[in-house]
PDB file of N, CA and C in Angstrom:
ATOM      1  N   UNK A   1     -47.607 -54.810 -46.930  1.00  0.00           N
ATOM      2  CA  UNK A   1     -48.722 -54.478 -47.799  1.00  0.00           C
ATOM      3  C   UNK A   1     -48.705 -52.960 -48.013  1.00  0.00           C
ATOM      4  N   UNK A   2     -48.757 -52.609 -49.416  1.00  0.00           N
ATOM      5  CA  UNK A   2     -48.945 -51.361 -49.791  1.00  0.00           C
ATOM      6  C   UNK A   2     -50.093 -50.202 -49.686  1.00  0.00           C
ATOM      7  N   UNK A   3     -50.231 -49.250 -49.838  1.00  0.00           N
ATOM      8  CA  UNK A   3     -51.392 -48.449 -49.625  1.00  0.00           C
ATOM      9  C   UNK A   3     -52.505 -48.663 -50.800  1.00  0.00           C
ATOM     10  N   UNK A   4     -51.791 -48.978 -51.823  1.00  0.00           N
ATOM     11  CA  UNK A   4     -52.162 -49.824 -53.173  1.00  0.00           C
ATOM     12  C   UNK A   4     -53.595 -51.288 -52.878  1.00  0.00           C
ATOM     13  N   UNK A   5     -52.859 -51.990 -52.307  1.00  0.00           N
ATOM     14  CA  UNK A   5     -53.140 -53.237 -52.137  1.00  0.00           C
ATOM     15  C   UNK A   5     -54.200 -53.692 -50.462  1.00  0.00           C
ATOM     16  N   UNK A   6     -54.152 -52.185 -50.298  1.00  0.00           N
ATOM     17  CA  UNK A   6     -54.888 -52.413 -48.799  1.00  0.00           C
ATOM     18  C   UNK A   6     -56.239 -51.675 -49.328  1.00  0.00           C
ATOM     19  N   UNK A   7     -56.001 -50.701 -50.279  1.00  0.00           N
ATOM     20  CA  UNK A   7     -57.204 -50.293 -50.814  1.00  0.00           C
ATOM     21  C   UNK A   7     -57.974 -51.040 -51.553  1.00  0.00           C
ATOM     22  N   UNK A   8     -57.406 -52.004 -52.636  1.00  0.00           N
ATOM     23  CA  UNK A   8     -58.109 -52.957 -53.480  1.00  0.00           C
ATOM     24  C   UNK A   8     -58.675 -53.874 -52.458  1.00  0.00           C
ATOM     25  N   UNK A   9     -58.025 -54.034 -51.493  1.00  0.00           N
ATOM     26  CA  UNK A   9     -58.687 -55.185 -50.750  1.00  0.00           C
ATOM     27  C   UNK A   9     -60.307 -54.490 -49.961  1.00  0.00           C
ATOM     28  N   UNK A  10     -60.308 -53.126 -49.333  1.00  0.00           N
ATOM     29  CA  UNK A  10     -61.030 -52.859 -49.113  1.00  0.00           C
ATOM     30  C   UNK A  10     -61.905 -52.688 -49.890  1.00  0.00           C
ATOM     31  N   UNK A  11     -62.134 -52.388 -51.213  1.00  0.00           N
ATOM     32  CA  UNK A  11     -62.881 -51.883 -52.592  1.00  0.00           C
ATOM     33  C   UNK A  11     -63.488 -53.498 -52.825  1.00  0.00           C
ATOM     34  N   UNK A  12     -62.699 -54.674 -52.504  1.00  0.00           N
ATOM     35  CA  UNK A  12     -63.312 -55.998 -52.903  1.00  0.00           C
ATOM     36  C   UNK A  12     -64.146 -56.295 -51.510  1.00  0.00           C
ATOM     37  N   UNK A  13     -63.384 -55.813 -50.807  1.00  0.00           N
ATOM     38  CA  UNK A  13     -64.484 -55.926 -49.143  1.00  0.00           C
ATOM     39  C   UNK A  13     -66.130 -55.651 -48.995  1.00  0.00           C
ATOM     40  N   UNK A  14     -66.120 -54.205 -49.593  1.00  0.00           N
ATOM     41  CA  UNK A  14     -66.894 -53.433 -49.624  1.00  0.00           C
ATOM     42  C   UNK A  14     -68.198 -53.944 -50.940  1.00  0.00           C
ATOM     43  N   UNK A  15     -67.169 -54.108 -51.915  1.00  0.00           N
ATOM     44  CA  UNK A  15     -68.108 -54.886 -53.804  1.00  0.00           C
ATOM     45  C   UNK A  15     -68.981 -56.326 -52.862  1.00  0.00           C
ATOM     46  N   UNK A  16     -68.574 -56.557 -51.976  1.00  0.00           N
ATOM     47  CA  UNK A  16     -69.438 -58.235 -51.447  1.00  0.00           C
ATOM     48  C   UNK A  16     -70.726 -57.581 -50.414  1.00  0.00           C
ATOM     49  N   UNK A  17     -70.941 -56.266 -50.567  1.00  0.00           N
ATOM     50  CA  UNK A  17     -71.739 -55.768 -49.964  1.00  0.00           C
ATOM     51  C   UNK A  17     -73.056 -55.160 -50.707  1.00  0.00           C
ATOM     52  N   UNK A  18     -74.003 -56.066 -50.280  1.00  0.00           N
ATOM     53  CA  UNK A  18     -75.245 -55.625 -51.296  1.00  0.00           C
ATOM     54  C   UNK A  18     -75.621 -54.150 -51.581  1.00  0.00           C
ATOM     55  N   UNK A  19     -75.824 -53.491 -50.906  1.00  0.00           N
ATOM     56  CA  UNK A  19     -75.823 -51.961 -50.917  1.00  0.00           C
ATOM     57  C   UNK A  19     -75.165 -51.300 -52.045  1.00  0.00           C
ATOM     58  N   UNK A  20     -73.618 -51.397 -51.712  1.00  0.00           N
ATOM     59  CA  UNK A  20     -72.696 -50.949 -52.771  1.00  0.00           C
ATOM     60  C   UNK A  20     -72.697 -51.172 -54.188  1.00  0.00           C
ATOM     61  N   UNK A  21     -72.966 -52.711 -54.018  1.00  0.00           N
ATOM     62  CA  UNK A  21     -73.325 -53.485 -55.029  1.00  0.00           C
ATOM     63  C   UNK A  21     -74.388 -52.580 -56.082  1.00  0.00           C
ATOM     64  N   UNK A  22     -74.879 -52.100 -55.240  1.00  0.00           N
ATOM     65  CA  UNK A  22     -76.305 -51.843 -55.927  1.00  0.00           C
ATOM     66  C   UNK A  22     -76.094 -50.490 -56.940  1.00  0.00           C
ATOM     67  N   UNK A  23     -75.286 -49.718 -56.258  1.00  0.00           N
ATOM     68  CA  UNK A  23     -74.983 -48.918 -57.150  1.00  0.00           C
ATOM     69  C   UNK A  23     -74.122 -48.717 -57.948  1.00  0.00           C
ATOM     70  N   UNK A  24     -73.326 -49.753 -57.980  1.00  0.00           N
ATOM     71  CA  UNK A  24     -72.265 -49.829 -58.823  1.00  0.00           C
ATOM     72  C   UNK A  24     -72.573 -50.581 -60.085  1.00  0.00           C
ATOM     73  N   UNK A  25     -74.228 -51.439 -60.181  1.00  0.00           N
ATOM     74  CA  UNK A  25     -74.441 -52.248 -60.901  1.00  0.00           C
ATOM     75  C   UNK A  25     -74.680 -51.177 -62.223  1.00  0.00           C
ATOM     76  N   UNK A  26     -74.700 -52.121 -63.709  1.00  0.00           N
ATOM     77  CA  UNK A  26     -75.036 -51.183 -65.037  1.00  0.00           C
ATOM     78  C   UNK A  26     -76.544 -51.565 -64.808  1.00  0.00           C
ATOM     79  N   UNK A  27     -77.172 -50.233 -65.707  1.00  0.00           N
ATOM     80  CA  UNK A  27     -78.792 -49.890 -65.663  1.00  0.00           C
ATOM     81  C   UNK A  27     -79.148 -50.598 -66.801  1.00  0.00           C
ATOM     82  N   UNK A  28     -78.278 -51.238 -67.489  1.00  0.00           N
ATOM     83  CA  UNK A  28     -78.707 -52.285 -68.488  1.00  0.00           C
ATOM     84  C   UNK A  28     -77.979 -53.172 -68.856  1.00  0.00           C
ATOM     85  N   UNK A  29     -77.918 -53.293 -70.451  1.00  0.00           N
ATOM     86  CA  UNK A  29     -77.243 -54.281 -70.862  1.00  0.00           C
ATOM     87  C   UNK A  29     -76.411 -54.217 -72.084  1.00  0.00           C
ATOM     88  N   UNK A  30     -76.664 -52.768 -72.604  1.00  0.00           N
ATOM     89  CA  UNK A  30     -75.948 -52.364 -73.340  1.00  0.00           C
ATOM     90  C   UNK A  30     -74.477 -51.794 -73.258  1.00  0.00           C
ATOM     91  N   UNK A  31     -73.790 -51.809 -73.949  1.00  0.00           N
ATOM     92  CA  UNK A  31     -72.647 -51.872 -73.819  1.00  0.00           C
ATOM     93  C   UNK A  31     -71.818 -50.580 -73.063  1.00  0.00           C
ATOM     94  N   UNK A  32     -72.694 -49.288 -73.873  1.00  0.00           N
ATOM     95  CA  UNK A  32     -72.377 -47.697 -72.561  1.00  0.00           C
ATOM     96  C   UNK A  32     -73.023 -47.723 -71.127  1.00  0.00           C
ATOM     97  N   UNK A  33     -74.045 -48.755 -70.670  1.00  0.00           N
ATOM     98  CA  UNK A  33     -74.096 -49.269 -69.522  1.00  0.00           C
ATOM     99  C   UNK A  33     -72.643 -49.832 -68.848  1.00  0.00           C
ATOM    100  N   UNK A  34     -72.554 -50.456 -69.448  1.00  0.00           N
ATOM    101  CA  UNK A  34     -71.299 -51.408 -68.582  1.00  0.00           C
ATOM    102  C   UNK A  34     -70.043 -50.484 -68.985  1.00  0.00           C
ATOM    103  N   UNK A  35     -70.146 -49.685 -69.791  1.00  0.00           N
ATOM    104  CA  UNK A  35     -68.913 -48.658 -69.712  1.00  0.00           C
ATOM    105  C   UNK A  35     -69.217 -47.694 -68.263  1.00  0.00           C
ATOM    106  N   UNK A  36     -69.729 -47.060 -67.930  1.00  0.00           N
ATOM    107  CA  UNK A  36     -70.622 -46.617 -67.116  1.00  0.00           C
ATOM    108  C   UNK A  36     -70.426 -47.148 -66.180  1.00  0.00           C
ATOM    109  N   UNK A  37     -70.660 -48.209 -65.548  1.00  0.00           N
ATOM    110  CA  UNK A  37     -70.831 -48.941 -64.107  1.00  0.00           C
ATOM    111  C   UNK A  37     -69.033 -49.701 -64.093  1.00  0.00           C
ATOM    112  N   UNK A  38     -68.268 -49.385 -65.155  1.00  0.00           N
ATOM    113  CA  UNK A  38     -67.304 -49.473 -65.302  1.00  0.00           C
ATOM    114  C   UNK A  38     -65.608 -48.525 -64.563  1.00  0.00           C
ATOM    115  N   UNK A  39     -66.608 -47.242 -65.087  1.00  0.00           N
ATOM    116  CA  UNK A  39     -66.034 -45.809 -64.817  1.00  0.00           C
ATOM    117  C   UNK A  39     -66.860 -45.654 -62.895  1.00  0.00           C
ATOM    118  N   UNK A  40     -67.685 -45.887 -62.706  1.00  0.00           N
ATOM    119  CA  UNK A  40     -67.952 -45.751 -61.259  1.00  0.00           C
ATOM    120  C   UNK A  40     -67.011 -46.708 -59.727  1.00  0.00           C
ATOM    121  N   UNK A  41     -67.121 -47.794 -60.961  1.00  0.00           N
ATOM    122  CA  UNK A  41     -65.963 -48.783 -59.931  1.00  0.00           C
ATOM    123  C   UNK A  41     -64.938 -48.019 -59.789  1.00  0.00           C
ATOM    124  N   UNK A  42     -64.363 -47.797 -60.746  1.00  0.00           N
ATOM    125  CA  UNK A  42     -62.963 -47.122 -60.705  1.00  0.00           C
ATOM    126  C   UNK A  42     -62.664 -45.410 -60.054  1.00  0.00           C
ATOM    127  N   UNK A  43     -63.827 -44.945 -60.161  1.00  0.00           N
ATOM    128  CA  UNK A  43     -63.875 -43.992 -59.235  1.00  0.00           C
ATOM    129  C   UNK A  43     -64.450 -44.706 -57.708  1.00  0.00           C
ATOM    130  N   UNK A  44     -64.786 -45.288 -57.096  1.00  0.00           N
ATOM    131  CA  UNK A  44     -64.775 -46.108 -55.853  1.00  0.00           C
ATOM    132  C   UNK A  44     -63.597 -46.335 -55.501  1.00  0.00           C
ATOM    133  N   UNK A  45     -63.044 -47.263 -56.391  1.00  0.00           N
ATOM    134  CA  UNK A  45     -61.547 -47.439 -55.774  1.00  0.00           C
ATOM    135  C   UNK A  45     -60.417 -46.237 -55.574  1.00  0.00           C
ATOM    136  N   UNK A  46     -60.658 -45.179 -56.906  1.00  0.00           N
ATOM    137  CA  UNK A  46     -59.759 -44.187 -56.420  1.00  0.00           C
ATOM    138  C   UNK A  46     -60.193 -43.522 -55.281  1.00  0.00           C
ATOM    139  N   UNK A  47     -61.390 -43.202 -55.074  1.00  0.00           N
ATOM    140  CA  UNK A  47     -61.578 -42.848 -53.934  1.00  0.00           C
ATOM    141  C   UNK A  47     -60.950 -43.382 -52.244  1.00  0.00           C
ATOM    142  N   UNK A  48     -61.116 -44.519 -52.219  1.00  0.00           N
ATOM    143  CA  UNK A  48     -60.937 -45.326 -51.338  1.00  0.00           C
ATOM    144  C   UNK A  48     -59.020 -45.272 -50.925  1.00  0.00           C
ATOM    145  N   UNK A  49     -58.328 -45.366 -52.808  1.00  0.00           N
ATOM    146  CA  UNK A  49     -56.974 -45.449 -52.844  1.00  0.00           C
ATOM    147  C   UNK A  49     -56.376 -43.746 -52.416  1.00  0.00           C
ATOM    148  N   UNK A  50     -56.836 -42.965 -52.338  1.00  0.00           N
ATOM    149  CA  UNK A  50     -56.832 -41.281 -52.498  1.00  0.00           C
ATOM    150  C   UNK A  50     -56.945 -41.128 -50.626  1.00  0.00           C
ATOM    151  N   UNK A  51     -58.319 -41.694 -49.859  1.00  0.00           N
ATOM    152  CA  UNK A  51     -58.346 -41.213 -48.572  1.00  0.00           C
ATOM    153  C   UNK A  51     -57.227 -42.346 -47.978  1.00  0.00           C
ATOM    154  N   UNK A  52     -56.797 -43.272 -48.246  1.00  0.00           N
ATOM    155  CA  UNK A  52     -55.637 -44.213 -47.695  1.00  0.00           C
ATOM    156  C   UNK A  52     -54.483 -43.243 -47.725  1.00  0.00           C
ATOM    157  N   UNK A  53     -53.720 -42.739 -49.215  1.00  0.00           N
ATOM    158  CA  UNK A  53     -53.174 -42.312 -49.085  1.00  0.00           C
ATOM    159  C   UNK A  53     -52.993 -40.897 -48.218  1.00  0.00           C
ATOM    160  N   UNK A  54     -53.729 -39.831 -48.303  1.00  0.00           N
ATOM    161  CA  UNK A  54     -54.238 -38.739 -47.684  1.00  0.00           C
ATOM    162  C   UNK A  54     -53.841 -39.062 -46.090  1.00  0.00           C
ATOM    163  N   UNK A  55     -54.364 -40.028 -46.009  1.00  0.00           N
ATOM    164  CA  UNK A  55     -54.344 -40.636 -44.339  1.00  0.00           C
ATOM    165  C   UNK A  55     -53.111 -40.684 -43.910  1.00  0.00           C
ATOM    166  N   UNK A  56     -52.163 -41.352 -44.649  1.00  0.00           N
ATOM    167  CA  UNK A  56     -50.793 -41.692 -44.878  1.00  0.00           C
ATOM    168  C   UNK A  56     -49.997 -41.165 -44.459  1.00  0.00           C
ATOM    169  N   UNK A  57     -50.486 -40.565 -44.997  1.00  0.00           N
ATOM    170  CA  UNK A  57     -49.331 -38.636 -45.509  1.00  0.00           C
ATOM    171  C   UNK A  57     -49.500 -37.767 -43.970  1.00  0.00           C
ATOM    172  N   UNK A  58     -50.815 -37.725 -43.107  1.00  0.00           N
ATOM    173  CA  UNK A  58     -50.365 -37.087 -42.259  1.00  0.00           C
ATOM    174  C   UNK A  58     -50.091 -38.051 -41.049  1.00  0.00           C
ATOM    175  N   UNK A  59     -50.064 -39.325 -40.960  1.00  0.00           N
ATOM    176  CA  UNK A  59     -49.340 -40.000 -40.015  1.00  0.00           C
ATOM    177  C   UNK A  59     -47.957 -39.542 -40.301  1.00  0.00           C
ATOM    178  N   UNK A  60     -47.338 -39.497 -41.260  1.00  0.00           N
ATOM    179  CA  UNK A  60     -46.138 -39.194 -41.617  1.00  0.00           C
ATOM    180  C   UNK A  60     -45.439 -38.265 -41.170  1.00  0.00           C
ATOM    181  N   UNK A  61     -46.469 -37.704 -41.045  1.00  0.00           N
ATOM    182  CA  UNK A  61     -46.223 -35.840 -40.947  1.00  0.00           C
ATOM    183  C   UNK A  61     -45.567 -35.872 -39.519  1.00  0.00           C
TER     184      UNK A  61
END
């Protein structure tokens, strides 16, 4: 398993968690809502994919 694929899994781990949930949800129903709560997921996951890798890198070291 990749550093890729260990992160998505954690990012889907984490999305089944009401909390998270909560802020990741759109504030409506319009369509720059869900663009919006769109662009936050995806900064979650890079986040998540960014400290995996980071981590990585100095086991490596």
């Amino acid at each position: 398993m990749d550093i890729r694929e260990i992160a998505k899994e954690l990012a889907v781990a984490c999305l089944s968690h009401e909390n998270v949930v909560a802020y990741l949800r759109p504030r409506g129903t319009e369509k720059n809502h869900a663009a919006e709560a769109g662009e936050r997921v995806g900064e979650f996951y890079n986040a998540i994919w960014r400290a995996l890798r980071q981590e990585s890198s100095t086991l490596t070291e």
